[in-house]
C-alpha atoms as a PDB file:
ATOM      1  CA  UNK A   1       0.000   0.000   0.000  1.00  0.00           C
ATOM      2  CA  UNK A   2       1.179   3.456  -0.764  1.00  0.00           C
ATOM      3  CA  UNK A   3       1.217   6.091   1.532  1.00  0.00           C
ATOM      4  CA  UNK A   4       0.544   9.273  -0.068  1.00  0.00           C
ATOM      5  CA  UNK A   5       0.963  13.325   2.144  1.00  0.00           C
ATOM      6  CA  UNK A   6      -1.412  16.165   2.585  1.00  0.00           C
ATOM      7  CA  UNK A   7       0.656  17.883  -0.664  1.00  0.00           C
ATOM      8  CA  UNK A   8      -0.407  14.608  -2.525  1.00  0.00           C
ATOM      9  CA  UNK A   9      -4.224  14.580  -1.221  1.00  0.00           C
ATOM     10  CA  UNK A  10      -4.145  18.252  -2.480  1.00  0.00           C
ATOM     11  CA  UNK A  11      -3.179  17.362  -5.825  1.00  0.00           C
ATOM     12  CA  UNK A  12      -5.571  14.892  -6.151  1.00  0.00           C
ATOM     13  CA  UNK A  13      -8.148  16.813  -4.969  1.00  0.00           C
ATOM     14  CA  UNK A  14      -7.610  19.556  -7.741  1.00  0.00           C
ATOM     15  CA  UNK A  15      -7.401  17.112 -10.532  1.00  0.00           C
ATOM     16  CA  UNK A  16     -10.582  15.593  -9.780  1.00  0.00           C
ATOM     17  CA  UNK A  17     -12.032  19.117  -9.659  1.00  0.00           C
ATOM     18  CA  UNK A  18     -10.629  19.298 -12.909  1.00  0.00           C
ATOM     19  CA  UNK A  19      -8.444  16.721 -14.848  1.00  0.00           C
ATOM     20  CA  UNK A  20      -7.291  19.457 -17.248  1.00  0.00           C
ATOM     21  CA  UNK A  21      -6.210  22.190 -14.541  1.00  0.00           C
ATOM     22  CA  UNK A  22      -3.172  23.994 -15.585  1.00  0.00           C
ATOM     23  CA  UNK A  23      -0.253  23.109 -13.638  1.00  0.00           C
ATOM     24  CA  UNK A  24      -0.029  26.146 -12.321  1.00  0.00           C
ATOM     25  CA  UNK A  25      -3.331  26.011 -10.878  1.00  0.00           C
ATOM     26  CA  UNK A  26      -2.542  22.828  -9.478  1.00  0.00           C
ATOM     27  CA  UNK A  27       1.047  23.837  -7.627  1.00  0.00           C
ATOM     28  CA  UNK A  28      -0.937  26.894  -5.692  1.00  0.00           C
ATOM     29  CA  UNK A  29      -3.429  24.037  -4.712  1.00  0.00           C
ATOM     30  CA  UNK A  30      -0.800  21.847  -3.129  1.00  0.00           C
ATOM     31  CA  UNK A  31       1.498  24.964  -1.659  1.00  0.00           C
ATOM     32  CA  UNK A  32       3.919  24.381  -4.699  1.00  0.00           C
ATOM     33  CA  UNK A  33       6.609  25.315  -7.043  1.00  0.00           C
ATOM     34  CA  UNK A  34       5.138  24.670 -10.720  1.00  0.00           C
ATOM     35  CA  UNK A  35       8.682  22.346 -10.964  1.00  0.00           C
ATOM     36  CA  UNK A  36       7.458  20.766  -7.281  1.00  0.00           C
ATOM     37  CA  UNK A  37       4.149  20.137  -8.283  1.00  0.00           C
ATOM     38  CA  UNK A  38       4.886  18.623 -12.042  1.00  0.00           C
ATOM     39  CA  UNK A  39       7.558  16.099 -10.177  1.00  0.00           C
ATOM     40  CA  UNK A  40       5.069  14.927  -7.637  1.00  0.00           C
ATOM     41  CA  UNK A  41       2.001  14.335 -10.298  1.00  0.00           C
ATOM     42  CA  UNK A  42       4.673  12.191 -12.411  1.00  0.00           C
ATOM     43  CA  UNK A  43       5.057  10.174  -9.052  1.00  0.00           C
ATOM     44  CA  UNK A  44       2.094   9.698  -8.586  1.00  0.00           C
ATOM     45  CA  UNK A  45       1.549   8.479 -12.044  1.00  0.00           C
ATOM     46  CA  UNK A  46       4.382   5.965 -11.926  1.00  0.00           C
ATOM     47  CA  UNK A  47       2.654   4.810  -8.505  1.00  0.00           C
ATOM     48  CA  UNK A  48      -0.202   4.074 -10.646  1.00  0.00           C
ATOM     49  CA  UNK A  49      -2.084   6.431  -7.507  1.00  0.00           C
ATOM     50  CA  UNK A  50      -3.091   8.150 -10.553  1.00  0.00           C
ATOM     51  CA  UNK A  51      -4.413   5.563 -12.718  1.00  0.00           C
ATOM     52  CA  UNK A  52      -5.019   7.649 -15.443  1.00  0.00           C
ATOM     53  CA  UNK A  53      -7.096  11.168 -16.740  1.00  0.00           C
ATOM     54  CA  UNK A  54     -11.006  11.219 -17.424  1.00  0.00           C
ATOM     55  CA  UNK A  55     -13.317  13.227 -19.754  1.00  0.00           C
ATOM     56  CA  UNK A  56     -17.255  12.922 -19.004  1.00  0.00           C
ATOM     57  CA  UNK A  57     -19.793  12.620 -21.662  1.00  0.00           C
ATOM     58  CA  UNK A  58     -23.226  13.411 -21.748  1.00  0.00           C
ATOM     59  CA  UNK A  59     -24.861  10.576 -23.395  1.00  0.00           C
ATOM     60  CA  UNK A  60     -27.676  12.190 -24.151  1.00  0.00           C
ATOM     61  CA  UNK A  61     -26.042  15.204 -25.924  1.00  0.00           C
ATOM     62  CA  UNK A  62     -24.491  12.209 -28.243  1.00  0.00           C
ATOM     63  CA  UNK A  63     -27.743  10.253 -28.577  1.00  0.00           C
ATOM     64  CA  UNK A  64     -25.980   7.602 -27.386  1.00  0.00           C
ATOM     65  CA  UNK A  65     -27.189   4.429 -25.044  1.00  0.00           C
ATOM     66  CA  UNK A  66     -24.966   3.187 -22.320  1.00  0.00           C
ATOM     67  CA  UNK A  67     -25.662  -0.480 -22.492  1.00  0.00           C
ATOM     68  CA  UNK A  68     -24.449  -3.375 -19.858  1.00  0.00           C
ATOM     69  CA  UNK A  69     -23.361  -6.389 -20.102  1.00  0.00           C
ATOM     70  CA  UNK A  70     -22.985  -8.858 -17.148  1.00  0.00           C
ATOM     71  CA  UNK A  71     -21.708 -12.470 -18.351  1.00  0.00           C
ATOM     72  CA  UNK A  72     -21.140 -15.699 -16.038  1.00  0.00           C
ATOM     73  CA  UNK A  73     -18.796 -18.152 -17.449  1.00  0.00           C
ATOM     74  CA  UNK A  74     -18.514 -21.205 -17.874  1.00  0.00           C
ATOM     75  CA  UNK A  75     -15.527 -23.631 -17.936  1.00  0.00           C
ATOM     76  CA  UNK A  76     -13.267 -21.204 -19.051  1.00  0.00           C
ATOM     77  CA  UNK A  77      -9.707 -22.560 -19.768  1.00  0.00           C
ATOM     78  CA  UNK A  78      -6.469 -20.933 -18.465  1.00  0.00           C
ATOM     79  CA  UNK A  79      -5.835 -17.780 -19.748  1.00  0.00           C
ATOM     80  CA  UNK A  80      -9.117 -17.157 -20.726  1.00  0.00           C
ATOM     81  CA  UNK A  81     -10.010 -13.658 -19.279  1.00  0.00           C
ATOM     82  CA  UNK A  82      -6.725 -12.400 -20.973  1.00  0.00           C
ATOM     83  CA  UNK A  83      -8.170 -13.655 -24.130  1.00  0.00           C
ATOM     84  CA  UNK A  84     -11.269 -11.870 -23.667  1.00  0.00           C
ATOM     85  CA  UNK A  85      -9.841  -8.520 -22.434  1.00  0.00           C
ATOM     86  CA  UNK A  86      -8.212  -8.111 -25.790  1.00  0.00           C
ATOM     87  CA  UNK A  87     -10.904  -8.727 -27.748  1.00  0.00           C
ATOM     88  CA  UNK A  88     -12.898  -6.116 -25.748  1.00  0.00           C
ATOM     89  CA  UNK A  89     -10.017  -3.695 -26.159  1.00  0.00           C
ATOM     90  CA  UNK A  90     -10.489  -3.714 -30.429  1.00  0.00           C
ATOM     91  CA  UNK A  91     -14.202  -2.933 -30.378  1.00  0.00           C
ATOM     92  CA  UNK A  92     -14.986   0.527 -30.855  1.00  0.00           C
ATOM     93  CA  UNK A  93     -18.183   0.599 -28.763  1.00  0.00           C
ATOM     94  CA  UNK A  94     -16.691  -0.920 -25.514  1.00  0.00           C
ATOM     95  CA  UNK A  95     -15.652   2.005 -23.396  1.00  0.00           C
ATOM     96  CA  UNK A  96     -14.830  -0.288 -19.775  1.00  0.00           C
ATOM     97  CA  UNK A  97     -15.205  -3.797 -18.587  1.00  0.00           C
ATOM     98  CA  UNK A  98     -14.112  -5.610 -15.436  1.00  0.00           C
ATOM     99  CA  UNK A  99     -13.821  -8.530 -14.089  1.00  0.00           C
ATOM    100  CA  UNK A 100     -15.715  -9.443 -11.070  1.00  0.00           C
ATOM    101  CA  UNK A 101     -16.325 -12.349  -8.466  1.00  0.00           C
ATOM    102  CA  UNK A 102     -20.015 -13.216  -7.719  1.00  0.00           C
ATOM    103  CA  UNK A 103     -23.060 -13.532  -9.461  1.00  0.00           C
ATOM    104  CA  UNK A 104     -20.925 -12.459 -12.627  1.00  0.00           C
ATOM    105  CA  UNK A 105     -17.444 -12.951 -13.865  1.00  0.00           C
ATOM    106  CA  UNK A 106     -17.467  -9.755 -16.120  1.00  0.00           C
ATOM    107  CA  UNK A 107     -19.114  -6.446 -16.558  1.00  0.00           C
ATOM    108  CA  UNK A 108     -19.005  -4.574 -20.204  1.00  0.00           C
ATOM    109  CA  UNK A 109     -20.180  -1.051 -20.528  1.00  0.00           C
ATOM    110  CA  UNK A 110     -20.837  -0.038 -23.767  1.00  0.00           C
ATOM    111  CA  UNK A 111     -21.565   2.882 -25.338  1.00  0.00           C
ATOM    112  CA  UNK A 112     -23.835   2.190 -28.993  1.00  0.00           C
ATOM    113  CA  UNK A 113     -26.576   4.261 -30.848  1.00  0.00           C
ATOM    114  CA  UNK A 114     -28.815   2.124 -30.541  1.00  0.00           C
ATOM    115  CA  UNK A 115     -30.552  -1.679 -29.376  1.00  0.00           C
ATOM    116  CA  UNK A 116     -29.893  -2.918 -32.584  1.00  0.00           C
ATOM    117  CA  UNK A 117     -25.436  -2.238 -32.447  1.00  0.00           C
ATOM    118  CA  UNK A 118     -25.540  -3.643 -29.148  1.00  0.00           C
ATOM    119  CA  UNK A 119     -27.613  -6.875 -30.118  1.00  0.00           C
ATOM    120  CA  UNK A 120     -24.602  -6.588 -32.916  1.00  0.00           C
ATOM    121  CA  UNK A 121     -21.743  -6.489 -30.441  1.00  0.00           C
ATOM    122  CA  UNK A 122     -23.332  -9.010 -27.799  1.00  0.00           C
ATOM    123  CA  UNK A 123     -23.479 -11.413 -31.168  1.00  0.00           C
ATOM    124  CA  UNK A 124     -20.527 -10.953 -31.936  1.00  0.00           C
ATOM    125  CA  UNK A 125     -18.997 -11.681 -28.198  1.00  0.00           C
ATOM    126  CA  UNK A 126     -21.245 -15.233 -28.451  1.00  0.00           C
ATOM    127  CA  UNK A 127     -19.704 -15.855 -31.388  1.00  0.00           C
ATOM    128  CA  UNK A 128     -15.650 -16.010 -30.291  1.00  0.00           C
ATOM    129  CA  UNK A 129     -17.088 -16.935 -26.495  1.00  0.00           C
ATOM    130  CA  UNK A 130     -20.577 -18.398 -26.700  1.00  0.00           C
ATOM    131  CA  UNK A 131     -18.983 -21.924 -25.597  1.00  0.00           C
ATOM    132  CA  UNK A 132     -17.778 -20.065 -22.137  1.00  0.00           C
ATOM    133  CA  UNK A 133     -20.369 -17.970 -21.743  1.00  0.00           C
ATOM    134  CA  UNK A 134     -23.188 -18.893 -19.241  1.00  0.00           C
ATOM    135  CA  UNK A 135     -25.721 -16.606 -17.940  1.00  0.00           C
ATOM    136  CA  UNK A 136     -25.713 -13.475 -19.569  1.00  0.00           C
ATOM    137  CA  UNK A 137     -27.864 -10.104 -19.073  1.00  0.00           C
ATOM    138  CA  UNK A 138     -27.865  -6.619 -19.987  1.00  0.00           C
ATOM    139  CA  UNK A 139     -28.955  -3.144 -18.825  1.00  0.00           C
ATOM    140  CA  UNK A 140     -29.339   0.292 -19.637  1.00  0.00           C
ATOM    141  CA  UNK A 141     -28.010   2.740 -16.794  1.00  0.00           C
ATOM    142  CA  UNK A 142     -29.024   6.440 -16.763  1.00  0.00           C
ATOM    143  CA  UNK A 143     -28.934   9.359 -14.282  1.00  0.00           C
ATOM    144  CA  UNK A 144     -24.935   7.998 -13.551  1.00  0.00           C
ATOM    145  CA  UNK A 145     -23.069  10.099 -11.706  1.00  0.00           C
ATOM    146  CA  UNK A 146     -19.141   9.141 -11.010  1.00  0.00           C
ATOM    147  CA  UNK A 147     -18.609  10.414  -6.968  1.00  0.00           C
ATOM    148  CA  UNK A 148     -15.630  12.389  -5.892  1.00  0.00           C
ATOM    149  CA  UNK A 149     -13.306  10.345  -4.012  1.00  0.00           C
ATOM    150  CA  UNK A 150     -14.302  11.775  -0.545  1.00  0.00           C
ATOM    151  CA  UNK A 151     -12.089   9.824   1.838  1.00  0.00           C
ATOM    152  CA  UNK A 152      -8.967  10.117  -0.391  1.00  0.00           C
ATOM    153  CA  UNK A 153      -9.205  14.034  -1.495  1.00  0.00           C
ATOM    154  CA  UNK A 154     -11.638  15.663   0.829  1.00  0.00           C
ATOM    155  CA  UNK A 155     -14.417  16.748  -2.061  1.00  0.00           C
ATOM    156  CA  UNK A 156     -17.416  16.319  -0.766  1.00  0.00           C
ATOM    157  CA  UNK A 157     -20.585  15.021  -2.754  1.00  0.00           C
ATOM    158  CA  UNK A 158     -21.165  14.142  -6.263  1.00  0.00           C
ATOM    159  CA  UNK A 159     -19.348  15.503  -9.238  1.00  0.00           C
ATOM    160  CA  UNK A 160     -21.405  14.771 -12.614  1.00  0.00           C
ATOM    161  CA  UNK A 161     -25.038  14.025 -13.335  1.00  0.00           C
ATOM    162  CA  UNK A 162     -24.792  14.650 -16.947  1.00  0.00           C
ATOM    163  CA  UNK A 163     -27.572  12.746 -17.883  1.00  0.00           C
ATOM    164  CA  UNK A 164     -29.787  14.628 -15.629  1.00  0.00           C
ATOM    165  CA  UNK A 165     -28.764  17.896 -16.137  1.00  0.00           C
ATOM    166  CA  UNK A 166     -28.530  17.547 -20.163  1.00  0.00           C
ATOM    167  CA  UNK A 167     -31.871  19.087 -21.448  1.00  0.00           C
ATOM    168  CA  UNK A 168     -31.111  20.363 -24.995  1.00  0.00           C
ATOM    169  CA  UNK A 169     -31.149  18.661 -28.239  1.00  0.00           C
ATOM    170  CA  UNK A 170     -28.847  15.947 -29.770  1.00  0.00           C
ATOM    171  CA  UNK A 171     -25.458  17.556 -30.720  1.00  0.00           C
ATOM    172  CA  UNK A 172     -24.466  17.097 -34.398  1.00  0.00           C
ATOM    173  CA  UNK A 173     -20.530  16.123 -34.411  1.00  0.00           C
ATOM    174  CA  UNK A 174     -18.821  17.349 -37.311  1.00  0.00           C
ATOM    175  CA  UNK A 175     -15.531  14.723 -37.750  1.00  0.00           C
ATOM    176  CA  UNK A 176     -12.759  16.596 -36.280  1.00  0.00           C
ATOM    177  CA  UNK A 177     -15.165  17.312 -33.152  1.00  0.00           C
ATOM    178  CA  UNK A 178     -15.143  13.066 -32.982  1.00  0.00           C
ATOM    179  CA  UNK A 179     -11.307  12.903 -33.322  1.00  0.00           C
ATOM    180  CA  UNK A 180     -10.821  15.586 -30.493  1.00  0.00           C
ATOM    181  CA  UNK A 181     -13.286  13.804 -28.649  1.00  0.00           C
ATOM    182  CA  UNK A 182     -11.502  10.474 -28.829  1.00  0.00           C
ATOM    183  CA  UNK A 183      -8.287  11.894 -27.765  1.00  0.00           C
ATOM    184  CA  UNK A 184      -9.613  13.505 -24.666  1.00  0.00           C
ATOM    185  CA  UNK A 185     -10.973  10.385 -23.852  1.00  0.00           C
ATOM    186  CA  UNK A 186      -7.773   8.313 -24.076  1.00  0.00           C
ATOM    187  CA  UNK A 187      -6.005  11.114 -21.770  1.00  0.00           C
ATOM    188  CA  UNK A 188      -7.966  14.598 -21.001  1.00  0.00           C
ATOM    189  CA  UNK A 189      -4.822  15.998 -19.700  1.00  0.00           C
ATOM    190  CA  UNK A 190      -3.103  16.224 -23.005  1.00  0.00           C
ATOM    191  CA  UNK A 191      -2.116  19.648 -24.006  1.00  0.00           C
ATOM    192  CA  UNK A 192      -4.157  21.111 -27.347  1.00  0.00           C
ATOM    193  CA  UNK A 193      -0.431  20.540 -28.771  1.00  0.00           C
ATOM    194  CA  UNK A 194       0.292  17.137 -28.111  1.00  0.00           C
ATOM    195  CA  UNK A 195      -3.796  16.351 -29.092  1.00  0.00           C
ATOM    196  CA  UNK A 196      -3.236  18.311 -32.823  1.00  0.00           C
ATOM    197  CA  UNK A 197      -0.205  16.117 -33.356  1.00  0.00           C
ATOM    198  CA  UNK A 198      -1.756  13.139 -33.099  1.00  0.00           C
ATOM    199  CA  UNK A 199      -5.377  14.354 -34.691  1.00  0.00           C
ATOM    200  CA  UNK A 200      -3.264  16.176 -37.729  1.00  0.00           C
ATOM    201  CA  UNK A 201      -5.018  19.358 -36.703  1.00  0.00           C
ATOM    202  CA  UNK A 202      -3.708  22.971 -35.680  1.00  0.00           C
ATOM    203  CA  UNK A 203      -3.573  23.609 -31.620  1.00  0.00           C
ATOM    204  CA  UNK A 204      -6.022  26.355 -32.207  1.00  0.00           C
ATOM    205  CA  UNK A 205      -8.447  24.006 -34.156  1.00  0.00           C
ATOM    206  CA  UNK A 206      -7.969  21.291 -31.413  1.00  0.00           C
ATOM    207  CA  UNK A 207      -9.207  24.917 -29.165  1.00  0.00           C
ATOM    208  CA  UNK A 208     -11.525  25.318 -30.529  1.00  0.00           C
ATOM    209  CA  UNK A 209     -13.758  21.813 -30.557  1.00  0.00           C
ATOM    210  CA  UNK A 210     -12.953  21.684 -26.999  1.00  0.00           C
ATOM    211  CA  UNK A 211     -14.599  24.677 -26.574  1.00  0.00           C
ATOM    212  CA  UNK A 212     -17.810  23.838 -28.585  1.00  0.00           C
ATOM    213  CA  UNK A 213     -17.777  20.493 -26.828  1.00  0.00           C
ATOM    214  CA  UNK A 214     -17.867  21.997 -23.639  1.00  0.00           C
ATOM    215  CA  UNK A 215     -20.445  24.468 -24.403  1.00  0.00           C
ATOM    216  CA  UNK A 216     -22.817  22.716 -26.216  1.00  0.00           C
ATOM    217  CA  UNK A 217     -22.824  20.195 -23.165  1.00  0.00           C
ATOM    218  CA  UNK A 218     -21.035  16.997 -24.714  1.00  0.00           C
ATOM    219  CA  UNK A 219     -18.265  17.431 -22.113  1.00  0.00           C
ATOM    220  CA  UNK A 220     -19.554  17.748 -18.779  1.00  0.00           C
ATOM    221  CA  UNK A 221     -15.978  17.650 -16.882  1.00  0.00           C
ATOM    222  CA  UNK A 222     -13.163  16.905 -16.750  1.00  0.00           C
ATOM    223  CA  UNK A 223     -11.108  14.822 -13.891  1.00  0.00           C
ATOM    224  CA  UNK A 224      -8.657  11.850 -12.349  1.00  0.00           C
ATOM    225  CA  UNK A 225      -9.110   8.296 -12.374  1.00  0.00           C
ATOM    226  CA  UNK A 226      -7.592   7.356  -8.614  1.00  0.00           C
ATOM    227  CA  UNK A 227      -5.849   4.013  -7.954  1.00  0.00           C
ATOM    228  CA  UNK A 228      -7.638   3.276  -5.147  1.00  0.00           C
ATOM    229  CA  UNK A 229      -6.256  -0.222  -4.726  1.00  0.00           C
ATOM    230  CA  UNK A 230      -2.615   1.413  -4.086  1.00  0.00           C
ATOM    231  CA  UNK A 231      -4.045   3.302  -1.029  1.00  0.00           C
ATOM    232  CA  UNK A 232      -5.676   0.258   0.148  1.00  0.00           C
ATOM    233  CA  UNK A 233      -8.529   0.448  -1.465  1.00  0.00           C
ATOM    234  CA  UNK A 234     -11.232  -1.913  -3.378  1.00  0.00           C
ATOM    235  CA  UNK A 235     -14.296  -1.640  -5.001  1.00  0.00           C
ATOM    236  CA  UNK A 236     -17.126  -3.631  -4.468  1.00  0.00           C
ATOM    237  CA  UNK A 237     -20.355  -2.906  -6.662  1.00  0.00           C
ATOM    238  CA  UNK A 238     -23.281  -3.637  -5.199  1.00  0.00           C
ATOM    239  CA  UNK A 239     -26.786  -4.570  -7.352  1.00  0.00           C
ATOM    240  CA  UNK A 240     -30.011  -3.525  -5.688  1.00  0.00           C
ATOM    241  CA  UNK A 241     -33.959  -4.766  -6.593  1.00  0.00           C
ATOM    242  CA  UNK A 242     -36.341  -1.971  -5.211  1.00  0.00           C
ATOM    243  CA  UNK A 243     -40.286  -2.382  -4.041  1.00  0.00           C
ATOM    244  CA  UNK A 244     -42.755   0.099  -4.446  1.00  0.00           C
ATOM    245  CA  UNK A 245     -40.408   3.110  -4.826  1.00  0.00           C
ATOM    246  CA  UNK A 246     -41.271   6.133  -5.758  1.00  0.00           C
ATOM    247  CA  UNK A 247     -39.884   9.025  -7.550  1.00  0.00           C
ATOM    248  CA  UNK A 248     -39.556  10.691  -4.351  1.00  0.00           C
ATOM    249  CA  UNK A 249     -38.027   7.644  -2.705  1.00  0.00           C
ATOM    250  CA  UNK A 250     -35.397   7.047  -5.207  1.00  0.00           C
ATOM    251  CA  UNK A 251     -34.566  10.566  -5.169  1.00  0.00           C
ATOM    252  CA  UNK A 252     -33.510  10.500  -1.527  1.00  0.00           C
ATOM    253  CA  UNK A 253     -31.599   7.246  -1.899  1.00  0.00           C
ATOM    254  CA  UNK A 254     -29.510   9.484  -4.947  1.00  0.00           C
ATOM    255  CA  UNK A 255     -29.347  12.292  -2.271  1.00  0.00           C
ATOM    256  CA  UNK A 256     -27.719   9.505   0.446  1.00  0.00           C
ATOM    257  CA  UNK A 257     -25.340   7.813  -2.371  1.00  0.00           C
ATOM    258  CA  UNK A 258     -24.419  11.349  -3.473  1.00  0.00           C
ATOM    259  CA  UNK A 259     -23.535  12.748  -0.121  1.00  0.00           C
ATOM    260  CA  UNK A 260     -21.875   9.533   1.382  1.00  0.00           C
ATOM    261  CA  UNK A 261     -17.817   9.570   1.461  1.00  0.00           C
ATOM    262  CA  UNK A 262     -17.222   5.620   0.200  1.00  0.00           C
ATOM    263  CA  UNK A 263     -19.558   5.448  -3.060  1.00  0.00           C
ATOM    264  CA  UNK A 264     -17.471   6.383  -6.169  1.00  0.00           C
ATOM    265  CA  UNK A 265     -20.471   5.560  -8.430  1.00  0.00           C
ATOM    266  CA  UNK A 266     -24.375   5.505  -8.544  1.00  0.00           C
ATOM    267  CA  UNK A 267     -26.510   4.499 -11.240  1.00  0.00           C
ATOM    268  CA  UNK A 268     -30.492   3.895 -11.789  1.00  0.00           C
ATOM    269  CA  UNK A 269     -31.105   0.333 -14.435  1.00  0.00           C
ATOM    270  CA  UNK A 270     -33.150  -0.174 -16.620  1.00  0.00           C
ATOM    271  CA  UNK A 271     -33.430  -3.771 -16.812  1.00  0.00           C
ATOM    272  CA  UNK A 272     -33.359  -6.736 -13.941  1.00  0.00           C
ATOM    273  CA  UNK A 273     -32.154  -4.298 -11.332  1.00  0.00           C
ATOM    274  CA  UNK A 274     -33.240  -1.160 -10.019  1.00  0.00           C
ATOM    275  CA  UNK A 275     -29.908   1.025  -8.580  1.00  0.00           C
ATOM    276  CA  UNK A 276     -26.105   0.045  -9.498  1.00  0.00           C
ATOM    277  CA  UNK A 277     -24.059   1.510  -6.774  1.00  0.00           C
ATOM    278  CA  UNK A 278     -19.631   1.391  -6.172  1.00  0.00           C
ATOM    279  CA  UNK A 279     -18.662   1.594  -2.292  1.00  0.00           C
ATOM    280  CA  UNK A 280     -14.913   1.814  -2.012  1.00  0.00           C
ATOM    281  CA  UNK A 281     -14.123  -0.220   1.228  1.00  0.00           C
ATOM    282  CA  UNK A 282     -10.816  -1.426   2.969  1.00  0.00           C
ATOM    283  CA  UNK A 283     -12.488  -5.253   2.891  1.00  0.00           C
ATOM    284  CA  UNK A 284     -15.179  -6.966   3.267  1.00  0.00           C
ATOM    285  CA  UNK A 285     -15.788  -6.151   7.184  1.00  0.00           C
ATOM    286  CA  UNK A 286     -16.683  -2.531   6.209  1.00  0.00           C
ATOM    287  CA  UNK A 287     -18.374  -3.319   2.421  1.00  0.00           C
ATOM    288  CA  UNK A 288     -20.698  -5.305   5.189  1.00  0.00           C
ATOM    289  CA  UNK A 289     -21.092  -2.747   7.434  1.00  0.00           C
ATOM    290  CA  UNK A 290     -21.476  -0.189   4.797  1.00  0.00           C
ATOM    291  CA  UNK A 291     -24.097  -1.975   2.625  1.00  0.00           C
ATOM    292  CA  UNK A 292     -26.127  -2.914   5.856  1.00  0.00           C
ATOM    293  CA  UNK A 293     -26.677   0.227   6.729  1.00  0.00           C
ATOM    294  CA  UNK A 294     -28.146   1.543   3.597  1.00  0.00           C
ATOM    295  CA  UNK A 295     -30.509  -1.497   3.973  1.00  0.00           C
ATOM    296  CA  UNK A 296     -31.460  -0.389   7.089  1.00  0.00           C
ATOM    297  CA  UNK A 297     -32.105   3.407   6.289  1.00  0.00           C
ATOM    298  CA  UNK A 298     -34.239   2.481   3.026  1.00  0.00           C
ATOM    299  CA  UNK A 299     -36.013  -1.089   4.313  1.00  0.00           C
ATOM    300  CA  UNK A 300     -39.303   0.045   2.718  1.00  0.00           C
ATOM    301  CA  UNK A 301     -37.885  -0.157  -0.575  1.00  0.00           C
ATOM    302  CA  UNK A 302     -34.729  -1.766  -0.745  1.00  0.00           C
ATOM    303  CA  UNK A 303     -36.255  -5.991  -1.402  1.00  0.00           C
ATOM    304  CA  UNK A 304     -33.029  -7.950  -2.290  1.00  0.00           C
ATOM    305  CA  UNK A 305     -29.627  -7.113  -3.222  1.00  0.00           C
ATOM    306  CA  UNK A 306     -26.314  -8.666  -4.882  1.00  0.00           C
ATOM    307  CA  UNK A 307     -22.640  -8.125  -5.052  1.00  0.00           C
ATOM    308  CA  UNK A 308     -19.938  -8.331  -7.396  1.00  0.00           C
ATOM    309  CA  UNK A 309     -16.243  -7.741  -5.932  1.00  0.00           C
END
């Protein structure tokens, strides 16, 4: 486990704020040099405490689905989930997976246009790994929001909704807004520079469709993917049916998911479940605890529940 300072939490604290804050921004953060602050953020990198830099999409703005796949399988030879993870990696509308223990072996999160490419990818999975795969199911997750690391860097509450709070109309991407887009995704901290380089545009171009992104809501923020497991951290992701809840009840179980320190993710299914929700724990004593008690505040409506570690 790696022990990381105040100076460190600071850092981290900024660049979940925002992944693309200027350095300097970032040094006066942490009580800094520029030269101070750019050594310890390539530490932390190396560390793998920064795990990577991420750019949130509104899925709406895109007209775009985020799908779910949960697969159990089934006498899977040795070697088997390395097989599968690069085959995930080369299909354009896979944008995360993980392995899991539990009820499932693997989550997929896609993001497609439509029912009809995601009945195209999940046919195209059975056919290089029907004979492995068991049980298989998929959802649809809106109103996600991705948590700020609360225990780690000190921000408190949630830090995107961008399904909820994207009203307007489909956004119509011209190309170059898609190869900008793509880039910033890979790494959000790249400079306009290093981005036009690789996208064979000018910096000011590569300006200038971050800008429109931004403003015409595609891009909802910016921030830091944390290696939590370095700190001695894991996730656990916990699956939750729901009985006679209404709107107003599932609003205040956002509000408590939103506000509490160890979730990192929450999402309402549509599908076989009802509410997806991440709880970064230390182990299994305090995913227990943690987990229990949100059964307890919300008995009426929480009915049954599953988890995947």
């Amino acid at each position: 486990m790696q022990i990381i300072d105040k100076k460190d939490k600071r850092i981290l604290a900024c660049l979940e704020r925002n992944g693309r804050a200027q350095l300097s921004e970032v040094a006066r953060t942490a009580g800094l040099s520029k030269p101070g602050a750019a050594k310890r953020i390539a530490r932390l990198e190396k560390e793998g405490i920064i795990d990577g830099y991420l750019t949130h999409v509104s899925f709406r703005a895109l007209e775009l689905f985020n799908f779910r796949l949960y697969l159990k399988f089934e006498g899977a030879p040795a070697g088997f989930e390395d097989t599968v993870a690069i085959w995930l990696k080369k299909q354009g509308c896979v944008r995360w997976f993980a392995f899991c223990q539990g009820e499932y072996d693997i989550i997929v999160r896609t993001m497609v246009k439509d029912l009809y490419e995601f009945r195209e990818f999940e046919q195209a999975m059975q056919m290089e790994f029907g004979r492995h795969i068991g049980r298989r199911v998929f959802a649809a997750i809106i109103n996600d929001a991705y948590h700020n690391c609360t225990h780690i860097t000190g921000n408190e509450g949630n830090s995107s909704l961008p399904e909820k709070e994207y009203a307007g109309r489909a956004v119509k991407l011209t190309d170059s807004d898609l190869v900008v887009l793509y880039h910033l995704f890979e790494n959000c901290r790249q400079s306009a520079r290093e981005i036009a380089k690789k996208a064979k545009l000018k910096p000011d171009a590569v300006l200038y469709h971050i800008k429109k992104l931004e403003r015409e809501g595609v891009i909802s923020r910016y921030s830091v993917k944390i290696g939590r497991e370095r700190l001695g951290y894991s996730t656990i992701k916990a699956i939750f049916w729901l009985r006679k809840a209404t709107p107003i009840d599932v609003e205040k179980l956002k509000k408590y998911c939103e506000m509490h320190s160890n979730v990192s993710f929450y999402g309402e299914i549509v599908g076989p479940w009802d509410t997806e929700v991440d709880f970064d724990v230390t182990g299994n004593a305090e995913a227990h605890k943690l987990i229990g008690e949100m059964r307890s505040k919300f008995a009426g409506i929480i009915h049954d529940f599953t988890v995947l570690a």
